[in-house]
Protein backbone atom coordinates (compact mmCIF):
# COMPACT_ATOMS: atom_id res chain seq x y z
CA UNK A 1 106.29 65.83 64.83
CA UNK A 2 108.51 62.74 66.57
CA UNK A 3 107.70 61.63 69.56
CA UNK A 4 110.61 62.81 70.97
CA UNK A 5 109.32 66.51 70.04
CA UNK A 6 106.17 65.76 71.40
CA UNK A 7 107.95 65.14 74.57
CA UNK A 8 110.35 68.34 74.96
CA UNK A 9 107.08 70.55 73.56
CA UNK A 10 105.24 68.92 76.94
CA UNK A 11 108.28 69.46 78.73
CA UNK A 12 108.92 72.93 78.06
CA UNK A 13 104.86 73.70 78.66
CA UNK A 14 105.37 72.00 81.80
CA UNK A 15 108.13 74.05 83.32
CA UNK A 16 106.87 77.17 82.31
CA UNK A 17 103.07 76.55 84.08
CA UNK A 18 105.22 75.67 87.20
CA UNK A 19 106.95 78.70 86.97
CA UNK A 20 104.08 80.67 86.65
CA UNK A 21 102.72 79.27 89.89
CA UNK A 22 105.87 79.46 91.60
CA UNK A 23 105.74 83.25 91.02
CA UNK A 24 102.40 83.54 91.61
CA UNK A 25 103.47 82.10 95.27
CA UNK A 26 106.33 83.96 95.19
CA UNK A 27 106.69 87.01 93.73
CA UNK A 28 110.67 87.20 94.47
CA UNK A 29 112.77 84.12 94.19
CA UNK A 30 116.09 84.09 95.32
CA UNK A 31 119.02 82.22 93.80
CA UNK A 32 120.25 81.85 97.44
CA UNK A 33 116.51 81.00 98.57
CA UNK A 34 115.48 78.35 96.10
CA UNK A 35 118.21 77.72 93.45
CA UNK A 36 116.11 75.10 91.87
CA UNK A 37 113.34 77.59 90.99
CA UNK A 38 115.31 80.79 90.18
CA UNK A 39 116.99 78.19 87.54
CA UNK A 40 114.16 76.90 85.75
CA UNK A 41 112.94 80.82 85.93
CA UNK A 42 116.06 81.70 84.18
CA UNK A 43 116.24 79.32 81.94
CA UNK A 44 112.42 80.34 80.71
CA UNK A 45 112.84 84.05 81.45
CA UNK A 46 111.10 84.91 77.76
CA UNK A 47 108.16 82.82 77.50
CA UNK A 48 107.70 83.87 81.17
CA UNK A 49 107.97 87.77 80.57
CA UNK A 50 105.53 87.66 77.48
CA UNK A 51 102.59 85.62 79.71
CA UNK A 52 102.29 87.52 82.36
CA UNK A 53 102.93 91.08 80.53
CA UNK A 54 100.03 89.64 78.33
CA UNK A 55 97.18 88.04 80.70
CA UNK A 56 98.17 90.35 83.68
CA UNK A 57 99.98 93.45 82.71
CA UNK A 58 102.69 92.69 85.06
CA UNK A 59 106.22 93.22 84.83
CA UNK A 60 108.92 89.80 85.84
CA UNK A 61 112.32 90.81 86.49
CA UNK A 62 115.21 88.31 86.58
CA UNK A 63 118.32 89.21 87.54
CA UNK A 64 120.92 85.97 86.91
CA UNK A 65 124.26 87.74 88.01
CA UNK A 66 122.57 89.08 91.22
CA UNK A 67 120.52 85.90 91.40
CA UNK A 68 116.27 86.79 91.88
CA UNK A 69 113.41 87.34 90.14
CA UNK A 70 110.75 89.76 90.99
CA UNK A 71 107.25 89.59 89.83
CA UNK A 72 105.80 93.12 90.19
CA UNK A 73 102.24 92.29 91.13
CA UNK A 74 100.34 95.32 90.55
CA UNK A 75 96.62 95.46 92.64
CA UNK A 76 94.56 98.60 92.40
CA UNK A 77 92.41 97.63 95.75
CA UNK A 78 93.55 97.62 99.48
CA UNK A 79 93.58 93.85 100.45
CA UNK A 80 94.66 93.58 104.16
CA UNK A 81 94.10 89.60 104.17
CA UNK A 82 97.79 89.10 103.12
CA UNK A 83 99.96 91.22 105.69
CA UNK A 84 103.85 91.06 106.12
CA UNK A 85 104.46 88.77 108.91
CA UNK A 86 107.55 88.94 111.62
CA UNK A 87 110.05 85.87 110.51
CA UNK A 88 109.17 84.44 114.19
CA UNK A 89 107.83 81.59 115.48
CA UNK A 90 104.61 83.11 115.34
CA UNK A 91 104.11 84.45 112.15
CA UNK A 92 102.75 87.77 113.76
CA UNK A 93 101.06 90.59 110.81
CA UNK A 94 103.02 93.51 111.21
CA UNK A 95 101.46 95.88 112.91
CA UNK A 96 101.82 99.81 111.53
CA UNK A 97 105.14 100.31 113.80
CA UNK A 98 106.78 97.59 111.88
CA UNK A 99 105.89 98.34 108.57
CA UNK A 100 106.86 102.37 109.13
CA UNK A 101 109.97 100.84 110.00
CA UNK A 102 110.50 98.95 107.09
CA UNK A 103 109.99 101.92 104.60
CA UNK A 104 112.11 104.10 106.77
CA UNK A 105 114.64 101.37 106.94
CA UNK A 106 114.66 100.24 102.99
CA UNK A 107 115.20 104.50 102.27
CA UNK A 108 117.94 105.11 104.28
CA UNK A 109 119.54 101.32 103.33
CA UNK A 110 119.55 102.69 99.89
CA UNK A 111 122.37 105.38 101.20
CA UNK A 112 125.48 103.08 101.07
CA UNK A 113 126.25 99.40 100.09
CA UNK A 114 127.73 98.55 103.53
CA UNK A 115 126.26 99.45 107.06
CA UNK A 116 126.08 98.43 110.43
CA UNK A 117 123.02 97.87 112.31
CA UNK A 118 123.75 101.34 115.38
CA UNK A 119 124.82 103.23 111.94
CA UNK A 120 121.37 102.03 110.61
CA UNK A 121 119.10 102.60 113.85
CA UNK A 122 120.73 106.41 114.36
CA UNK A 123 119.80 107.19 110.47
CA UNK A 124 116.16 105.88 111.54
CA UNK A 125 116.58 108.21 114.17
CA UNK A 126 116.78 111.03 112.44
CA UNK A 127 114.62 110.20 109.82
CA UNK A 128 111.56 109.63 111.90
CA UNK A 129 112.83 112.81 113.55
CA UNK A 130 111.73 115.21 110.79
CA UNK A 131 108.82 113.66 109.58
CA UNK A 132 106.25 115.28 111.62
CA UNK A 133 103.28 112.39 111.19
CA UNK A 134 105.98 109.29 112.53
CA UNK A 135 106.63 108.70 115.65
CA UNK A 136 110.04 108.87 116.90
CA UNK A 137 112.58 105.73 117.03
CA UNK A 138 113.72 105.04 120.50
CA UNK A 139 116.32 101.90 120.09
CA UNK A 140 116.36 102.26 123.94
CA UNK A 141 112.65 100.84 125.02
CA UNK A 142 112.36 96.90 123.86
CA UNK A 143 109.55 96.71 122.16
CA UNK A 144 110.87 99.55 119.33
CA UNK A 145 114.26 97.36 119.34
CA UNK A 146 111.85 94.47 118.30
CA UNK A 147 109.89 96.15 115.57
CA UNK A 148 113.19 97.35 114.48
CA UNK A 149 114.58 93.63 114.20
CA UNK A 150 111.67 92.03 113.22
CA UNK A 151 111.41 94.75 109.76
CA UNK A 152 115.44 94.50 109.66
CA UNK A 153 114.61 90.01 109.87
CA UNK A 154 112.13 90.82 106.78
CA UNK A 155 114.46 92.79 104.46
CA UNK A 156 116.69 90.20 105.15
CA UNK A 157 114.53 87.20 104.20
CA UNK A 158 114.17 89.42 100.50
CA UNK A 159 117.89 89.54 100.23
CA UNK A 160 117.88 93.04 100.55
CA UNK A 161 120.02 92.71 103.07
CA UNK A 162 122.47 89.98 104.34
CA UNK A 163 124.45 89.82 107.96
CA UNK A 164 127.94 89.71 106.80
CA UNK A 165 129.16 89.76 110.51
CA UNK A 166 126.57 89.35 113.84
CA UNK A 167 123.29 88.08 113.64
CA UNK A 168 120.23 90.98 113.86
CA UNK A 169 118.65 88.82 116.76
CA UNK A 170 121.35 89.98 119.22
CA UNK A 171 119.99 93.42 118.75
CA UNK A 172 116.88 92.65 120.77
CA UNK A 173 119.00 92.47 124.19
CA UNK A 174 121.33 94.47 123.58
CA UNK A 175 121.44 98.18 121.79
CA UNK A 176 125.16 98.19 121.04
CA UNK A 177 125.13 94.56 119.72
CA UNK A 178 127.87 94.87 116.67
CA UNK A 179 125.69 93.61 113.08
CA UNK A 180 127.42 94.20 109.25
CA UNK A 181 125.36 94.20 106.69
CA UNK A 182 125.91 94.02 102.81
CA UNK A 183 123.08 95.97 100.95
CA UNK A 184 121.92 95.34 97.73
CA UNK A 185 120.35 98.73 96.61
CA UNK A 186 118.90 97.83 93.33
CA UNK A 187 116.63 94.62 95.23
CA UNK A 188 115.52 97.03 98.04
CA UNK A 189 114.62 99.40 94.97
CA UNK A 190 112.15 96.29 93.83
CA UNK A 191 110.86 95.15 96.62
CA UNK A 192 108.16 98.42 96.12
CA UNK A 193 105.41 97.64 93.17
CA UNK A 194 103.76 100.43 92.57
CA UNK A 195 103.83 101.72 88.82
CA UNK A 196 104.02 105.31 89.97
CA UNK A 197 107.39 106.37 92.63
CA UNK A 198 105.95 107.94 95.59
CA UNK A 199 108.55 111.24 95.35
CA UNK A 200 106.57 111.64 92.07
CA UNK A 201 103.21 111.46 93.54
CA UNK A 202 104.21 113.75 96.25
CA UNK A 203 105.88 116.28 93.71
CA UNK A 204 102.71 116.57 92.14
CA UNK A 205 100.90 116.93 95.61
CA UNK A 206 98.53 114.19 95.65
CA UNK A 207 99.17 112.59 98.53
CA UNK A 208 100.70 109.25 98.35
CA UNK A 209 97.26 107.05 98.30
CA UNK A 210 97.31 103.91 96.89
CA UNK A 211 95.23 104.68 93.91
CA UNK A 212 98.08 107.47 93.00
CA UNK A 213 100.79 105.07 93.59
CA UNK A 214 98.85 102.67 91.43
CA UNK A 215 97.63 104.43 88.31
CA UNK A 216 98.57 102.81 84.81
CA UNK A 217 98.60 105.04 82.10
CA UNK A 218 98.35 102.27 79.79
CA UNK A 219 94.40 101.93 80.38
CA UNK A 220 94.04 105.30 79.13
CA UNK A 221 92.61 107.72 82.56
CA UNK A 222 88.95 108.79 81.77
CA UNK A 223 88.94 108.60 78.25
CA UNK A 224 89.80 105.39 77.60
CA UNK A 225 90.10 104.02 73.82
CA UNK A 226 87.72 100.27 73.00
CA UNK A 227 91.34 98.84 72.84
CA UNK A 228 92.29 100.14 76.26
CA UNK A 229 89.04 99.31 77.93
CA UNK A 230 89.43 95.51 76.94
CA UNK A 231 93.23 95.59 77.96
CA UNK A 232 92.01 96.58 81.07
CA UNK A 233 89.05 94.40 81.55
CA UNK A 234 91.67 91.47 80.81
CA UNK A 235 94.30 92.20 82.69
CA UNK A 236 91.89 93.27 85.84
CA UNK A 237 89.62 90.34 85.55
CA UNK A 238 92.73 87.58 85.50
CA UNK A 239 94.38 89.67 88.30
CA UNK A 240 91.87 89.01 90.78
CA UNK A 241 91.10 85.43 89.39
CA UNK A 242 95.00 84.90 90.31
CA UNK A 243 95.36 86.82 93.62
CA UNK A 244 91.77 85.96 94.85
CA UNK A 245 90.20 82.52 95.77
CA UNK A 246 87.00 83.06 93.67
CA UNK A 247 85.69 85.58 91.30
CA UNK A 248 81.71 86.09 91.38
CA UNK A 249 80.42 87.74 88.55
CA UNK A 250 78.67 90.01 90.27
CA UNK A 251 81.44 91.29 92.09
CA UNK A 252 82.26 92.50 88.30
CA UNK A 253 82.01 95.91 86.41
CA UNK A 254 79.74 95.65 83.78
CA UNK A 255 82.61 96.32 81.57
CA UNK A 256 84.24 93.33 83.07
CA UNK A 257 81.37 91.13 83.01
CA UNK A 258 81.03 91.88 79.33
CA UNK A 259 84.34 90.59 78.81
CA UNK A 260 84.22 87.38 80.76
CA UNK A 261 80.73 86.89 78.74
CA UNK A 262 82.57 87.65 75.37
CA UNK A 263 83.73 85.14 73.11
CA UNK A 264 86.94 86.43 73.00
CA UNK A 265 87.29 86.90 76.82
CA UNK A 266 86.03 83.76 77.76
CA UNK A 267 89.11 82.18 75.51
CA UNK A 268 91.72 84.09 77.08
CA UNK A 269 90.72 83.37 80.50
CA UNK A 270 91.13 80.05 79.59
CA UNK A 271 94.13 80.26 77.43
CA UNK A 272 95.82 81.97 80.60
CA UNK A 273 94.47 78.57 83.33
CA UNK A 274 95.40 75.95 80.80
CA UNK A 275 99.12 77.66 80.03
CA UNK A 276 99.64 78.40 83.48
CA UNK A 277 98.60 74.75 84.72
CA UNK A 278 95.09 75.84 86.74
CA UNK A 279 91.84 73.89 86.03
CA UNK A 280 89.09 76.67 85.31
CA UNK A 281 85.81 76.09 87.20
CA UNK A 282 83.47 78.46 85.35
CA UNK A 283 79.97 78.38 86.62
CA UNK A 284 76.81 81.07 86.82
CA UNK A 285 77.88 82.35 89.99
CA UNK A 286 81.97 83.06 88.82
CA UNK A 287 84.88 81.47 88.29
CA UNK A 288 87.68 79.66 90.43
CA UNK A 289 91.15 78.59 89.81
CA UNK A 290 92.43 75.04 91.23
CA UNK A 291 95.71 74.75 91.56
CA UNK A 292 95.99 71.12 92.15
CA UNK A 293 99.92 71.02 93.94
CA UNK A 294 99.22 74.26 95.52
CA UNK A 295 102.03 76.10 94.08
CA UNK A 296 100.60 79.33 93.52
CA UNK A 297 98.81 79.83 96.77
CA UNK A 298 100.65 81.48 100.10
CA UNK A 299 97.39 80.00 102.19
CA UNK A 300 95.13 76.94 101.90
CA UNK A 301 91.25 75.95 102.68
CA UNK A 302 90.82 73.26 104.14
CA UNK A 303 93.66 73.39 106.38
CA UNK A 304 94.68 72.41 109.99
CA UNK A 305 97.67 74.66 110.30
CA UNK A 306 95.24 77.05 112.88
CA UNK A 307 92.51 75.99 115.38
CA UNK A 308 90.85 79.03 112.88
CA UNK A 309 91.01 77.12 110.48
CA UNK A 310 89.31 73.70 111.71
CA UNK A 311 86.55 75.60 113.60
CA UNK A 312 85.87 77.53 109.96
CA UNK A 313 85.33 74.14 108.27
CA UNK A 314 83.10 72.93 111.21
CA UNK A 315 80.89 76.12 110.84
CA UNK A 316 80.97 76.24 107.47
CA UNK A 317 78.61 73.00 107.28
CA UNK A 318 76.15 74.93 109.59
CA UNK A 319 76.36 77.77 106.99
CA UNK A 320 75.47 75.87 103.78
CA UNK A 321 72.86 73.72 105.53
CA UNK A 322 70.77 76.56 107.74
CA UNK A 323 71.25 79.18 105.25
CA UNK A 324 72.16 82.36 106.75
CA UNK A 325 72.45 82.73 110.50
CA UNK A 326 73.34 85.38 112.61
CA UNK A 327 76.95 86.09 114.18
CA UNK A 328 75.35 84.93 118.26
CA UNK A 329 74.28 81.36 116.43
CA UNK A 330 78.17 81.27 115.31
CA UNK A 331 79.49 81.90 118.46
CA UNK A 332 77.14 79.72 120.39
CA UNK A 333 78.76 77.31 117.83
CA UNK A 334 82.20 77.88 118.49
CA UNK A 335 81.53 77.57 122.33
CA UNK A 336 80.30 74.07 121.49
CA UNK A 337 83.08 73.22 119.97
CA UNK A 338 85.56 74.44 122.84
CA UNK A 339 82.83 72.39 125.45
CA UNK A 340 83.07 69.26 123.52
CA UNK A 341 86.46 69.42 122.58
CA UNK A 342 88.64 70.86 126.39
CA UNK A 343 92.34 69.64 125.32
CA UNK A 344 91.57 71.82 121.88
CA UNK A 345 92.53 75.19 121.35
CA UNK A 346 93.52 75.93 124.37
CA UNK A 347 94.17 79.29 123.31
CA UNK A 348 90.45 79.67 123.08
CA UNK A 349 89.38 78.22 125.90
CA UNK A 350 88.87 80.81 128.43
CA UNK A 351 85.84 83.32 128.69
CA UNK A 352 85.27 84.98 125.50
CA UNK A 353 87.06 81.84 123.72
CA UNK A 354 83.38 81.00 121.62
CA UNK A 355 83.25 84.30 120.28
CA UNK A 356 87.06 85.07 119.78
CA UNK A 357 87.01 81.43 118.06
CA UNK A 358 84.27 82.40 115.99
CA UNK A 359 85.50 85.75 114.76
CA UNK A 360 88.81 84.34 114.04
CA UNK A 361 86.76 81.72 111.88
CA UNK A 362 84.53 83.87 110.06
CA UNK A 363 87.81 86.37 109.49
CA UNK A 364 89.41 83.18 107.16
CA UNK A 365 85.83 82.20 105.53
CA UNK A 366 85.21 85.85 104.53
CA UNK A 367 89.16 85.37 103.48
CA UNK A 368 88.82 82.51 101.03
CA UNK A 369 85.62 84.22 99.46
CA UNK A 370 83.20 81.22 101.42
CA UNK A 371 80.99 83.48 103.18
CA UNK A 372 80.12 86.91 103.33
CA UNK A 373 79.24 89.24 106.53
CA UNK A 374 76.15 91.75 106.39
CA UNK A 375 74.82 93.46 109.65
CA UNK A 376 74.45 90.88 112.00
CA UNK A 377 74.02 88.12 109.50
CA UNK A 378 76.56 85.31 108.01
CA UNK A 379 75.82 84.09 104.76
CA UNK A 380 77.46 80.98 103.06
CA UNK A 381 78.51 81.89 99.30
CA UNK A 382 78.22 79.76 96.60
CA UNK A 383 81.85 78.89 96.59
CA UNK A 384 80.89 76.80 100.09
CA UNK A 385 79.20 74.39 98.69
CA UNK A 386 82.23 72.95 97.47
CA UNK A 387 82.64 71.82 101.69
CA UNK A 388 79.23 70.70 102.16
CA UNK A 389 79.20 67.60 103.93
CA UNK A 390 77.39 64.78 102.42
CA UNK A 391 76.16 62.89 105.72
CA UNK A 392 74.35 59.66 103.38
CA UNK A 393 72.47 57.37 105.72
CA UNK A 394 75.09 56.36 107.71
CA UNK A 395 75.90 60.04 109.38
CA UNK A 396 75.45 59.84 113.42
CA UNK A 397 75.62 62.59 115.75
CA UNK A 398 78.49 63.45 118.07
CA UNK A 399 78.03 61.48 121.40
């Protein structure tokens, strides 16, 4: 092969792990949002499609006349570590007002093409209204007006919907504020990935749960065939290596461990890093995924975006070195920190501050898979050691 070859073969391998990641990141890119990265999806739609139906089981949608691309990232476990957050300053979590909401909000957007934001609130209204288990809509108190915005702000940041005419903040002051909106059905259709519709789970009266909504027939229910029980144990053990920051291996099924032991297993898991652009740290405890630009990744350890953050790579050192310790020795901790440090954190530093510091800490180790809570114990997992300062001979204590 030229070297010229060589060189569009490396190319094309290239684009397609950044893609990957990019999706990973994001699972709907927007022509509108990133035009850059919606191209190069477009352009390698195919080789795209095939990897993650293959390693993951999920399904990529692009659509290059209505300009996205939506990864539908199937998970069959609750994970409330990732919430929607308000498109404010603040980056709030939604709390369970906002995301009823948004689902009441995305069904009745689905009713026309073109609305307005009063024609929108009053079909909310009545919605909510015969639903016995939600709470009715009352545009007239603020605080609904700004759950009703800040859901409205989110389906707008998807492209679901776009302002035509007004801007959706001026509903926050003002209940009659005049807002136009273009809807695009089909992308509010995909924003929901769930293999089964919830109408169909409710027609069959299961209750919408989340394992309902999530069942895959292609694994094969109770009776699975051998050829169904390793698709499954593939596509389940590279889902959580993608979506989680480390997989320990005794976190696994024995099916799944069997698989990640087999020959065959061991090469696809590391068929699907190397295509994809990870390095694959395999070790006796698990595995873990590096991403080295941080492409595929909507959060980050270590990090100083959050006084969190910082204060959960200060304790982590006390974790790995003392071993475990017990959630008062954390918080003692923490209140060091705020004593030693005044002009930091000042959200913290009131009464309470150590332990709200501390929880808040513990909350992103136990996050990024670094430590695990039992009882009233803390323990450091192996992952930690990763952050263990090496203090050499030079170290000296804090003044």
């Amino acid at each position: 092969m030229s070297t010229l070859a060589n060189q569009l073969v490396r190319a094309e391998k290239e684009e397609i792990a950044r893609a990957i990641r990019t999706l990973l990141g994001r699972p709907l890119v927007s022509l509108h949002d990133d035009p850059v990265a919606f191209d190069l999806i477009r352009k390698r739609r195919q080789p795209l499609t095939q990897w993650f139906d293959y390693f993951c089981g999920w399904r990529l949608v692009v659509e290059p006349r209505q300009g996205y691309a939506r990864l539908v990232k199937v998970r069959s476990e609750a994970n409330a570590t990732r919430p929607a957050r308000r498109r404010r300053t603040t980056r709030a979590p939604f709390d369970r007002r906002r995301y009823t909401l948004l689902c009441l909000c995305a069904a009745e957007l689905l009713s026309s093409p073109v609305t307005t934001i009063g024609m929108l609130a009053q079909r909310v209204i009545q919605a909510a209204g015969v639903e016995p288990e939600v709470p009715a809509f009352d545009p007239v108190r603020t605080e609904e007006r700004a759950a009703f915005v800040d859901a409205l702000k989110l389906l707008e940041h998807y492209g679901a919907v776009t302002a035509m005419d007004g801007t959706t903040d001026s509903y926050l002051g003002d209940e009659d504020a005049k807002v136009l909106y273009r809807v695009d059905t089909t992308r509010v259709i995909r924003l929901l990935a769930a293999p089964v519709p919830p109408s169909r789970v409710e027609a069959a009266g299961g209750g919408a749960d989340l394992a309902a909504l999530t069942a895959e027939t292609r694994y094969g229910g109770d009776e699975p065939t051998e050829t169904q029980r390793n698709l499954w144990a593939r596509h389940s053990i590279i889902r959580r290596l993608l979506d989680d920051p480390v997989l320990y291996r005794d976190e696994l099924t024995p099916a799944q461990s069997a698989y990640a032991a087999s020959l065959t297993g061991r090469q696809i898991i590391r068929r699907a890093a190397e295509e994809a652009g990870f390095v694959l740290e395999e070790r006796a405890e698990g595995f873990l995924l590096v991403d080295s630009d941080a492409t595929a990744t909507d959060a980050r350890f270590p990090d100083d975006s959050s006084h969190a953050k910082v204060a959960a790579l200060l304790m982590l050192d006390l974790l790995v070195s003392s071993g475990p310790v017990t959630v008062a020795r954390l918080d003692a901790e923490a209140a060091e920190l705020l004593r030693r440090f005044p002009q930091w954190a000042k959200a913290y530093q009131s009464d309470g501050g150590g332990p709200r510091l501390a929880a808040d800490a513990l909350e992103v180790l136990m996050s990024f898979g670094l430590a695990r809570h039992t009882g009233d114990q803390v323990t450091a997992l192996p992952a930690a050691a990763r952050y263990r300062v090496d203090r050499g001979t030079d170290f000296m204590e804090d003044a």
